[in-house]
C-alpha atoms as a PDB file:
ATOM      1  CA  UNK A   1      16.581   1.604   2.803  1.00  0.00           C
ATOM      2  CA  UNK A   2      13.495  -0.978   3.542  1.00  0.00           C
ATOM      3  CA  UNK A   3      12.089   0.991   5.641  1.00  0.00           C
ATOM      4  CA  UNK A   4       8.726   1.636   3.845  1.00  0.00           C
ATOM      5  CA  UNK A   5       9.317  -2.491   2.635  1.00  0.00           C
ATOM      6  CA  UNK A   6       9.257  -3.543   6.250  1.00  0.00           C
ATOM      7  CA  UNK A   7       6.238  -1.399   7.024  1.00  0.00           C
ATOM      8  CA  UNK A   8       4.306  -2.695   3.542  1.00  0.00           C
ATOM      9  CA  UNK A   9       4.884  -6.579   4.159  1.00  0.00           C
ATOM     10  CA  UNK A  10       3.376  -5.695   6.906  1.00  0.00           C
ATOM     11  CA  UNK A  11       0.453  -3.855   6.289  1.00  0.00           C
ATOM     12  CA  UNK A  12      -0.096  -5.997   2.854  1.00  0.00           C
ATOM     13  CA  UNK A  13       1.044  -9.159   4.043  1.00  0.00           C
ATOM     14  CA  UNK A  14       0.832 -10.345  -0.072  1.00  0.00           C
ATOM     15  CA  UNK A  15       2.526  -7.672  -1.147  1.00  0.00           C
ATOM     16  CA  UNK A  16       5.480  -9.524  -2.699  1.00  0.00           C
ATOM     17  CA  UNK A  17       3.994 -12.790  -2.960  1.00  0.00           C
ATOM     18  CA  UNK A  18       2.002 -12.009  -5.588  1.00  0.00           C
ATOM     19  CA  UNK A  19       5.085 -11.828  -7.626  1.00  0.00           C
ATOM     20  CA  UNK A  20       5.533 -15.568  -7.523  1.00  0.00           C
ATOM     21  CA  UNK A  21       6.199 -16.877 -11.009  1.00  0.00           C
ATOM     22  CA  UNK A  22       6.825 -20.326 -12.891  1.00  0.00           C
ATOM     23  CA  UNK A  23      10.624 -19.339 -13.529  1.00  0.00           C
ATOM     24  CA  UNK A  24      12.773 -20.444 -10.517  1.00  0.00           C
ATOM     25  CA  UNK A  25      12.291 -16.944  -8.410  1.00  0.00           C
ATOM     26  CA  UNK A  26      10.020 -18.059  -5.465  1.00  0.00           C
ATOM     27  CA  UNK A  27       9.538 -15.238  -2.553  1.00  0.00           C
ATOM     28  CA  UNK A  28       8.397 -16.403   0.453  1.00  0.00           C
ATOM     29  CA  UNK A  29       8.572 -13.568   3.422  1.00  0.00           C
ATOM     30  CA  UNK A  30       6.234 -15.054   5.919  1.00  0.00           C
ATOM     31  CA  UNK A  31      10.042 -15.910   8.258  1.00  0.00           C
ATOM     32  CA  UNK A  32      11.230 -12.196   7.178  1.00  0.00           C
ATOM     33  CA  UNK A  33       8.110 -11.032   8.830  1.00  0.00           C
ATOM     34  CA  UNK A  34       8.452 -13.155  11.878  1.00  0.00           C
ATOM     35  CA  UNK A  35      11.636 -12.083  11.991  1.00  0.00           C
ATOM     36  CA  UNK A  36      10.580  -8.462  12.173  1.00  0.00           C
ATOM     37  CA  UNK A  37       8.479  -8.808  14.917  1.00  0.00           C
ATOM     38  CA  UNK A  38      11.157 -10.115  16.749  1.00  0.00           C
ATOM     39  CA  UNK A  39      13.440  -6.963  15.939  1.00  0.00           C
ATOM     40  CA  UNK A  40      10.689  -4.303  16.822  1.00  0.00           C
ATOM     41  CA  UNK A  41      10.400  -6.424  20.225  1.00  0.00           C
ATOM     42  CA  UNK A  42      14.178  -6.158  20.764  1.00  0.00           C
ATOM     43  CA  UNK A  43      14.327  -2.591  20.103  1.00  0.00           C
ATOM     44  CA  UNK A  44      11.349  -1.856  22.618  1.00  0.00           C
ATOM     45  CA  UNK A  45      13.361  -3.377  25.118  1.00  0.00           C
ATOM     46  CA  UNK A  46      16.060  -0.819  25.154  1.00  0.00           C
ATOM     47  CA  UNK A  47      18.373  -3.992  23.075  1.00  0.00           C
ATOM     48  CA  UNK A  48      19.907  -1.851  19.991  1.00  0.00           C
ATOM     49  CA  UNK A  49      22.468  -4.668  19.532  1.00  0.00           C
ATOM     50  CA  UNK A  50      19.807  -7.506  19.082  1.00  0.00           C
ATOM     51  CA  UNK A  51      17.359  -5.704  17.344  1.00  0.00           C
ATOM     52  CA  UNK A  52      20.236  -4.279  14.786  1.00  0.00           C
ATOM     53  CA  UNK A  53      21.773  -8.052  14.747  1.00  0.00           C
ATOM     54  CA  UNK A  54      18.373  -9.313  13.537  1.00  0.00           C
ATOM     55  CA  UNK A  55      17.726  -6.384  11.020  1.00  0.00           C
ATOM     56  CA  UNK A  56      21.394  -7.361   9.249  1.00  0.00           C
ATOM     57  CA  UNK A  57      20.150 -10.942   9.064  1.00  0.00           C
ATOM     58  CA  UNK A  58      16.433  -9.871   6.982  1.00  0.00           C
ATOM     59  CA  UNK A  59      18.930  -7.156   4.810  1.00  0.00           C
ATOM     60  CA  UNK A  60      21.218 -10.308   3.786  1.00  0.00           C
ATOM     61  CA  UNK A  61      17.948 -12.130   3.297  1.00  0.00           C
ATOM     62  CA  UNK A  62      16.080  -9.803   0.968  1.00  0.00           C
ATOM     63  CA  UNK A  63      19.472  -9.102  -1.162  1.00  0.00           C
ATOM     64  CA  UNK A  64      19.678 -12.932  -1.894  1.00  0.00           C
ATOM     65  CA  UNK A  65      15.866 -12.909  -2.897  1.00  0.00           C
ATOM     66  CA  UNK A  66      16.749 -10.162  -4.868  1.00  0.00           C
ATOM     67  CA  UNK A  67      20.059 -11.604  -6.585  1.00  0.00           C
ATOM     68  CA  UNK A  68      17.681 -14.930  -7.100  1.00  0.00           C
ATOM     69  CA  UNK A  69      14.666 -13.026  -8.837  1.00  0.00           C
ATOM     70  CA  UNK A  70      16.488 -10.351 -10.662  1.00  0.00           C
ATOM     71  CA  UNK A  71      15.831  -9.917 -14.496  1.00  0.00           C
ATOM     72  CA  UNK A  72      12.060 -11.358 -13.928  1.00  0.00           C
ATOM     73  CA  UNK A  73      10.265  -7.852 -13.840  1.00  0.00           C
ATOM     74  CA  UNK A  74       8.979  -7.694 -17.291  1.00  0.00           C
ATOM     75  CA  UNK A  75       7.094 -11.300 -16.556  1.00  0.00           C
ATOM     76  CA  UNK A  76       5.701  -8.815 -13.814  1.00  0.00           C
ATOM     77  CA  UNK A  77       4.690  -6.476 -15.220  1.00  0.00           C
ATOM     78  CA  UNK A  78       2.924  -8.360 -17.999  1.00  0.00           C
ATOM     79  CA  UNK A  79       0.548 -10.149 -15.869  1.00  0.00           C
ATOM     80  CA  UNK A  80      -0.313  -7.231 -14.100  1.00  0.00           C
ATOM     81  CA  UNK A  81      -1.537  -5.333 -17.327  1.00  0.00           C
ATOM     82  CA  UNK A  82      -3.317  -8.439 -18.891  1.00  0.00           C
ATOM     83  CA  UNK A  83      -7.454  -7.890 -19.148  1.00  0.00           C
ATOM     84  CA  UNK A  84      -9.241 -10.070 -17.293  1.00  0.00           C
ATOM     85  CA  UNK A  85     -12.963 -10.541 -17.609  1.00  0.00           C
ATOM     86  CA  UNK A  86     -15.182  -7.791 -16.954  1.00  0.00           C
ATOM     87  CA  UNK A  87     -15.505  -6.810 -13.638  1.00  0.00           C
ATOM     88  CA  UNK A  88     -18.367  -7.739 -11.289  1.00  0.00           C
ATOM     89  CA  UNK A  89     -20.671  -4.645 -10.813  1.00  0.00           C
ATOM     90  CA  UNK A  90     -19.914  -3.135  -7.138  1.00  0.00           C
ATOM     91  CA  UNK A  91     -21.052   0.273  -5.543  1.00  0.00           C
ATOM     92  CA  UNK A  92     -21.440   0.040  -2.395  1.00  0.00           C
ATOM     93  CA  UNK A  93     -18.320  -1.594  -0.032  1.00  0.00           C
ATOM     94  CA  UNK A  94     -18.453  -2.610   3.812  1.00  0.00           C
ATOM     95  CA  UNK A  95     -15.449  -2.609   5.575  1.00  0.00           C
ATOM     96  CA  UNK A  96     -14.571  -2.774   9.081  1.00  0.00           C
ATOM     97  CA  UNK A  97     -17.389  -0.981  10.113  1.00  0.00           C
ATOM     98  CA  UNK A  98     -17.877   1.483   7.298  1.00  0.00           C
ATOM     99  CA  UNK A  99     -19.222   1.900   3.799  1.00  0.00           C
ATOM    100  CA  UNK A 100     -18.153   3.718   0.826  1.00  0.00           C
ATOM    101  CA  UNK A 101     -18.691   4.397  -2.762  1.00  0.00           C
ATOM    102  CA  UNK A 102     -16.442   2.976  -5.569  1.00  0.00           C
ATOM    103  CA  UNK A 103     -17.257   2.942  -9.612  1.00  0.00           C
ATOM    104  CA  UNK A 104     -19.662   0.612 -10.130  1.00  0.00           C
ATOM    105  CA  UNK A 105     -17.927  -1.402 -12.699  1.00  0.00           C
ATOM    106  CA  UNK A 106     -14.831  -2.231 -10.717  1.00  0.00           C
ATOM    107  CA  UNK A 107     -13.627  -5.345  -9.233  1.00  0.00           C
ATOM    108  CA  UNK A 108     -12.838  -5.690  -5.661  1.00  0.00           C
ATOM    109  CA  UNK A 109     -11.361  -7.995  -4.068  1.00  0.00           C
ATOM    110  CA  UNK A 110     -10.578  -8.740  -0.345  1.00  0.00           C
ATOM    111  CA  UNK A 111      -6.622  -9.983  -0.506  1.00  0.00           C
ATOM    112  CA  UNK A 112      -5.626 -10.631   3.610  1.00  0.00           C
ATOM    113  CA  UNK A 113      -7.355  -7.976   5.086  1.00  0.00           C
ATOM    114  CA  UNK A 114      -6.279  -5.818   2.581  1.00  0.00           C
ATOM    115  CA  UNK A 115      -9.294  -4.159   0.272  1.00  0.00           C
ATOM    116  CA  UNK A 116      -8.418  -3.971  -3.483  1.00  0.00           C
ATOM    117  CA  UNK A 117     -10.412  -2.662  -6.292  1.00  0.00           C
ATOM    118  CA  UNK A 118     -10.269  -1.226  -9.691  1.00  0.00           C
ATOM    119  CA  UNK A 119     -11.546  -2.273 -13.877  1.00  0.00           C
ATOM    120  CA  UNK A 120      -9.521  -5.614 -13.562  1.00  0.00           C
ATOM    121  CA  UNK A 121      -8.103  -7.751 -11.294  1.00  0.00           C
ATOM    122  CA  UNK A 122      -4.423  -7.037 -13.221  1.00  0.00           C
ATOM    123  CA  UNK A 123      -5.203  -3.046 -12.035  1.00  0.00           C
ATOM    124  CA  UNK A 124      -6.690  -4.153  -8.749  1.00  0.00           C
ATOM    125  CA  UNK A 125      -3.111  -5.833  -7.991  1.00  0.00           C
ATOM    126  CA  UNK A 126      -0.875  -4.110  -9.736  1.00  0.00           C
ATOM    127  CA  UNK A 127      -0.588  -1.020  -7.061  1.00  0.00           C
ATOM    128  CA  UNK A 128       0.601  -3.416  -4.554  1.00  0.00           C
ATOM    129  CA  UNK A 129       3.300  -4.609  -7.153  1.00  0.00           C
ATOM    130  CA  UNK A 130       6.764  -3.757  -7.202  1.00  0.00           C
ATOM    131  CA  UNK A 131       6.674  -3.414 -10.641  1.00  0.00           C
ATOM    132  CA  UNK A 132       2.618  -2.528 -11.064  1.00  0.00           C
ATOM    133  CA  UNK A 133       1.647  -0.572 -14.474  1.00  0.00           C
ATOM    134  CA  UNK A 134      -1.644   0.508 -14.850  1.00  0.00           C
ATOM    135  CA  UNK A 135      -2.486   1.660 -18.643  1.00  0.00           C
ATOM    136  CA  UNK A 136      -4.281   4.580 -19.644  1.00  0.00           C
ATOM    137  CA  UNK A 137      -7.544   4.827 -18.270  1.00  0.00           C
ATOM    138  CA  UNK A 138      -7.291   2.939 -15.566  1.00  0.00           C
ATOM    139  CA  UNK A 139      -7.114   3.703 -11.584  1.00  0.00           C
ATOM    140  CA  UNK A 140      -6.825   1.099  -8.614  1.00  0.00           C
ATOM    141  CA  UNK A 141      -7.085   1.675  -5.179  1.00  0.00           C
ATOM    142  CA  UNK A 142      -5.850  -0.272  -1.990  1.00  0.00           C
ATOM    143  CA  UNK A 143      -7.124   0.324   1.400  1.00  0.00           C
ATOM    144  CA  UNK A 144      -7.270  -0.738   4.987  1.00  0.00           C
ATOM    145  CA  UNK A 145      -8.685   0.662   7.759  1.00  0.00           C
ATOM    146  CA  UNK A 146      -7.414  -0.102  11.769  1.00  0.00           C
ATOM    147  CA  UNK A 147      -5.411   1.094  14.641  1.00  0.00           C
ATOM    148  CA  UNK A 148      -2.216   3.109  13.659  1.00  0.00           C
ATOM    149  CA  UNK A 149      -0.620  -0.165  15.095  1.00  0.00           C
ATOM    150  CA  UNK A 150      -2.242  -2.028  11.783  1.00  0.00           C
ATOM    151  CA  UNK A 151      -1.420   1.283   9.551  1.00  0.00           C
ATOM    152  CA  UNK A 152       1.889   2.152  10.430  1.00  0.00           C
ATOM    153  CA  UNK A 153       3.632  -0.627  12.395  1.00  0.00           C
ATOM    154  CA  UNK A 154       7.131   1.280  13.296  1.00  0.00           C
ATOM    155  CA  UNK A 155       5.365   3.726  14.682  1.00  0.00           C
ATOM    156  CA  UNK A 156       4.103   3.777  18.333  1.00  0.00           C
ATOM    157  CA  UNK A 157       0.660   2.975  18.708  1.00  0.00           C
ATOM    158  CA  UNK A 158      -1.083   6.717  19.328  1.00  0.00           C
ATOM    159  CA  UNK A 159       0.514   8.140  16.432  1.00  0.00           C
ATOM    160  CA  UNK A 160      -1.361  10.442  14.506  1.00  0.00           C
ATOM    161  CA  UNK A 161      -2.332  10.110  11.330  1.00  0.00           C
ATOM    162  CA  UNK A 162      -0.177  13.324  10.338  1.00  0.00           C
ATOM    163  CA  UNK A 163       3.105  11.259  11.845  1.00  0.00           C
ATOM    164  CA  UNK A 164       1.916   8.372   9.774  1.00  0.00           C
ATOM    165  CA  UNK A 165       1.701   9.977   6.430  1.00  0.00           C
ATOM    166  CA  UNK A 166       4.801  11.926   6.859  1.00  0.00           C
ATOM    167  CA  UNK A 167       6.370   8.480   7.551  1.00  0.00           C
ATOM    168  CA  UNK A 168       4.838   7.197   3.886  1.00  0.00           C
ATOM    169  CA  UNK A 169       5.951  10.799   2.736  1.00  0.00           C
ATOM    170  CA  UNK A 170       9.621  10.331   3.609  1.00  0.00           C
ATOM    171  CA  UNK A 171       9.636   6.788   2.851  1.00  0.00           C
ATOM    172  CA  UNK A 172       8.402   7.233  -0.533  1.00  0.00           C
ATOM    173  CA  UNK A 173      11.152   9.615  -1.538  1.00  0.00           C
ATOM    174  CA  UNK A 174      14.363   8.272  -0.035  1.00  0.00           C
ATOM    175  CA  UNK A 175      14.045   5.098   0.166  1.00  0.00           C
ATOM    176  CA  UNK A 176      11.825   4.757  -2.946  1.00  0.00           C
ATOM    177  CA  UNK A 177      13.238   7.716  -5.077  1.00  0.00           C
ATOM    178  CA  UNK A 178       9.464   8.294  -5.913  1.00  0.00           C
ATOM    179  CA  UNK A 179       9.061  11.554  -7.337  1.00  0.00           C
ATOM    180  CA  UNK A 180       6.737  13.646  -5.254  1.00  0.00           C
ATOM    181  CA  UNK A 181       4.535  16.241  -6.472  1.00  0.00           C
ATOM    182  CA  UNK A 182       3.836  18.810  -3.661  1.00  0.00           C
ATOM    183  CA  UNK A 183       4.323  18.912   0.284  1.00  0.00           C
ATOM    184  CA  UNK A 184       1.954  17.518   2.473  1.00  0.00           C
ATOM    185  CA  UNK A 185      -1.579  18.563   2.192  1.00  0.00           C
ATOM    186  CA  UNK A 186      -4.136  18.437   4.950  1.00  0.00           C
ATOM    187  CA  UNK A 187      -7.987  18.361   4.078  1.00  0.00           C
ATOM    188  CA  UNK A 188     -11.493  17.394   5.878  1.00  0.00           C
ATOM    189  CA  UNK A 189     -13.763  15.981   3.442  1.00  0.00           C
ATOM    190  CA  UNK A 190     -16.797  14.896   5.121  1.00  0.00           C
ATOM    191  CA  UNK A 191     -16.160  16.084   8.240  1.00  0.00           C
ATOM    192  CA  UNK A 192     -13.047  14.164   8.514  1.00  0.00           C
ATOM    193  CA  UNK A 193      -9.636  14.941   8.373  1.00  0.00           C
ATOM    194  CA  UNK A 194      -7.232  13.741   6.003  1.00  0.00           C
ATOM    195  CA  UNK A 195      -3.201  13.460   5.623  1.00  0.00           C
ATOM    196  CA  UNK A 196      -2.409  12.699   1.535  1.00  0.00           C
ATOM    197  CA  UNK A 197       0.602  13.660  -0.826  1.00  0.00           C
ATOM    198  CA  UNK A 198       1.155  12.983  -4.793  1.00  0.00           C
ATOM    199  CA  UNK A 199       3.897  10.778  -6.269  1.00  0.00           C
ATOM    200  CA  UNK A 200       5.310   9.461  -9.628  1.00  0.00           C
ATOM    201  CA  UNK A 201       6.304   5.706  -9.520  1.00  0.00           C
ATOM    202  CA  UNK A 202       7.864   4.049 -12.520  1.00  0.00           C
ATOM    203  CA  UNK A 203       4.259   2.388 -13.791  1.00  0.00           C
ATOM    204  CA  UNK A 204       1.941   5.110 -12.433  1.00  0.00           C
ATOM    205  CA  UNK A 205       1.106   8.051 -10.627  1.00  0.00           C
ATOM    206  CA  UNK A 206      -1.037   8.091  -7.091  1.00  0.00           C
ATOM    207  CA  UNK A 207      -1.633   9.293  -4.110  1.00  0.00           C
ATOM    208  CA  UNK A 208      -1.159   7.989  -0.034  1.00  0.00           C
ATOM    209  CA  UNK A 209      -3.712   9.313   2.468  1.00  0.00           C
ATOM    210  CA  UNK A 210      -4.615   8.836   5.699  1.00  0.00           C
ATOM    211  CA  UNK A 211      -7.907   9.254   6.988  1.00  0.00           C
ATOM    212  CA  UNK A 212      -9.337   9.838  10.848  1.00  0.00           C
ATOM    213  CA  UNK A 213     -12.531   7.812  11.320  1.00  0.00           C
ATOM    214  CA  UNK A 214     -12.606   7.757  14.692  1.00  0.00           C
ATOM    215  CA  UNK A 215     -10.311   8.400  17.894  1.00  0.00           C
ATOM    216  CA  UNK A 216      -8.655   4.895  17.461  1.00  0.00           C
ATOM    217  CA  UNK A 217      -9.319   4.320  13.850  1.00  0.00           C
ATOM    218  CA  UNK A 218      -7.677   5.200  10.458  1.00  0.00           C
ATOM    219  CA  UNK A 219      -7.902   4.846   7.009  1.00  0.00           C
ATOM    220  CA  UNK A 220      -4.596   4.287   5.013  1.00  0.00           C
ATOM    221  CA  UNK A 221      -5.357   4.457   0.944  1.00  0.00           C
ATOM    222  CA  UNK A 222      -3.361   4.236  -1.196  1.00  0.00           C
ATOM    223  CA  UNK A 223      -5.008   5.473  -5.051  1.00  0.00           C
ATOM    224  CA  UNK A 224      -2.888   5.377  -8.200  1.00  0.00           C
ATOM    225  CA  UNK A 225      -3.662   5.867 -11.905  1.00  0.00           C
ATOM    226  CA  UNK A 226      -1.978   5.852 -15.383  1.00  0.00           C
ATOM    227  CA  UNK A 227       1.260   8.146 -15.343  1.00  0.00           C
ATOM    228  CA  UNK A 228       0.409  11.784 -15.894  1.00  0.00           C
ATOM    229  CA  UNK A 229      -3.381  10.882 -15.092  1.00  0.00           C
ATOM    230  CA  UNK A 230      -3.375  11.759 -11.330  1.00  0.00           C
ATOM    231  CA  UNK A 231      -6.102  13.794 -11.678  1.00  0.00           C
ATOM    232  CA  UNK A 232      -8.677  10.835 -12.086  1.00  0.00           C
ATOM    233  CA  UNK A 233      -7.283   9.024  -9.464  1.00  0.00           C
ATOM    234  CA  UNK A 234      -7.734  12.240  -6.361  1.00  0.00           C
ATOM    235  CA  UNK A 235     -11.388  12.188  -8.187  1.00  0.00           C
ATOM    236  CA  UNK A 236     -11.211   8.316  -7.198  1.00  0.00           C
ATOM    237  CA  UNK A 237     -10.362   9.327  -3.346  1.00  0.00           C
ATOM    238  CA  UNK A 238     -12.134  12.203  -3.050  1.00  0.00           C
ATOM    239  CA  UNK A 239     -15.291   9.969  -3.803  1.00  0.00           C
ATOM    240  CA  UNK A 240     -14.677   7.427  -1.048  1.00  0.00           C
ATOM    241  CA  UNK A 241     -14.048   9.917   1.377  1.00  0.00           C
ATOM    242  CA  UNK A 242     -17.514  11.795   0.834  1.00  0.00           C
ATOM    243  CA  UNK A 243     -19.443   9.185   0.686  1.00  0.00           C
ATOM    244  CA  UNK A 244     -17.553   6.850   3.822  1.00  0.00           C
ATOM    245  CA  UNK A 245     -20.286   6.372   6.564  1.00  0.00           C
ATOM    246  CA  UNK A 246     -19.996   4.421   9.499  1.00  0.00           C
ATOM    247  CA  UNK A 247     -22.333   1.758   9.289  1.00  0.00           C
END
């Protein structure tokens, strides 16, 4: 069931603790993610029993988080939809190595490693929110680029970046209950090749692609717009993958 969870906290280390509010629910995971590493390490070693002992221990965790911060969504929610100022004009983005094109206007903002962007820093944030809700209009996009150790942590480290989406894919619809639009869809924009599927989440609609930049590098983004608006937000993608040049 936290499958996907276990692989997000790790790939957006800030994922949930953006969430914090002023109400009594405070969500700290930095120990959960310790904790983690420590049950991947077990399970390498051929130790089911310790790695499945440790596993029980973060489920018990995260269901007390959850029985401590339930009922606090629509505080959530709110902040994530609130304008901000306008944006600060940025085209051009270097990252690990690479550039890329987003819309000029956007906001972007570099949250742990993590590369976030879109009209306001509410959008920007809310993809990587539990509860995110992106209004009319609006897109956001959240990417990082690394080893498929970085992109998809309970995989092994050569796995390709078809295994990784398919991991997202699966992920996404059982654990999640996501509604997915269409199979798996393979395309080369650019002369690269890309891994992506559509899905339906409560507060928007989006897409999760994975892109091969090189032998040992990837691409994960993750691009989401206002429900029934997915349209705009493959437009969004399909930008950043034409225009992504290693620098």
């Amino acid at each position: 069931m936290y499958r996907l969870f276990f692989v997000l906290l790790l790939v957006f280390p800030t994922w949930a603790q953006d969430n914090i509010t002023d109400t009594g629910c405070t969500i700290d995971l930095s120990p959960i993610a310790a904790q983690l590493i420590q049950a991947q390490a077990h399970a390498s070693q051929g130790d089911t029993t310790g790695a499945l002992s440790i596993i029980a221990d973060i489920q018990a965790q995260l269901d007390a988080l959850t029985a401590a911060c339930e009922g606090q969504e629509s505080s959530d929610i709110s902040e994530t939809t609130t304008p901000q100022a306008t944006p600060q004009a940025s085209q051009t983005i270097l990252l690990s190595g690479y550039q890329f094109d987003l819309p000029a206007d956007w906001l972007v903002i570099d949250d742990a490693g993590v590369t976030l962007a879109g009209p306001t820093d509410g959008a920007a944030r809310a993809i990587i929110r539990p509860n995110g809700l992106l209004r009319r209009g609006e897109q956001a996009v959240a990417i990082v680029i690394g080893d498929a150790a970085r992109i998809a942590p309970e995989l092994t480290p050569d796995a390709t970046a078809q295994e990784i989406i398919t991991l997202y894919r699966q992920t996404f619809e059982q654990d999640f209950n996501f509604s997915l639009d269409n199979n798996l869809s393979q395309i080369t924009i650019n002369n690269r090749e890309s891994w992506r599927f559509r899905f339906n989440a409560p507060g928007y609609s989006g897409l999760v692609n994975v892109t091969v930049l090189d032998n040992d590098t990837l691409m994960l983004i993750i691009v989401a717009a206002s429900v029934d608006e997915i349209d705009s937000a493959e437009s969004i993608l399909n930008t950043i993958l034409g225009t992504i040049d290693e620098i």
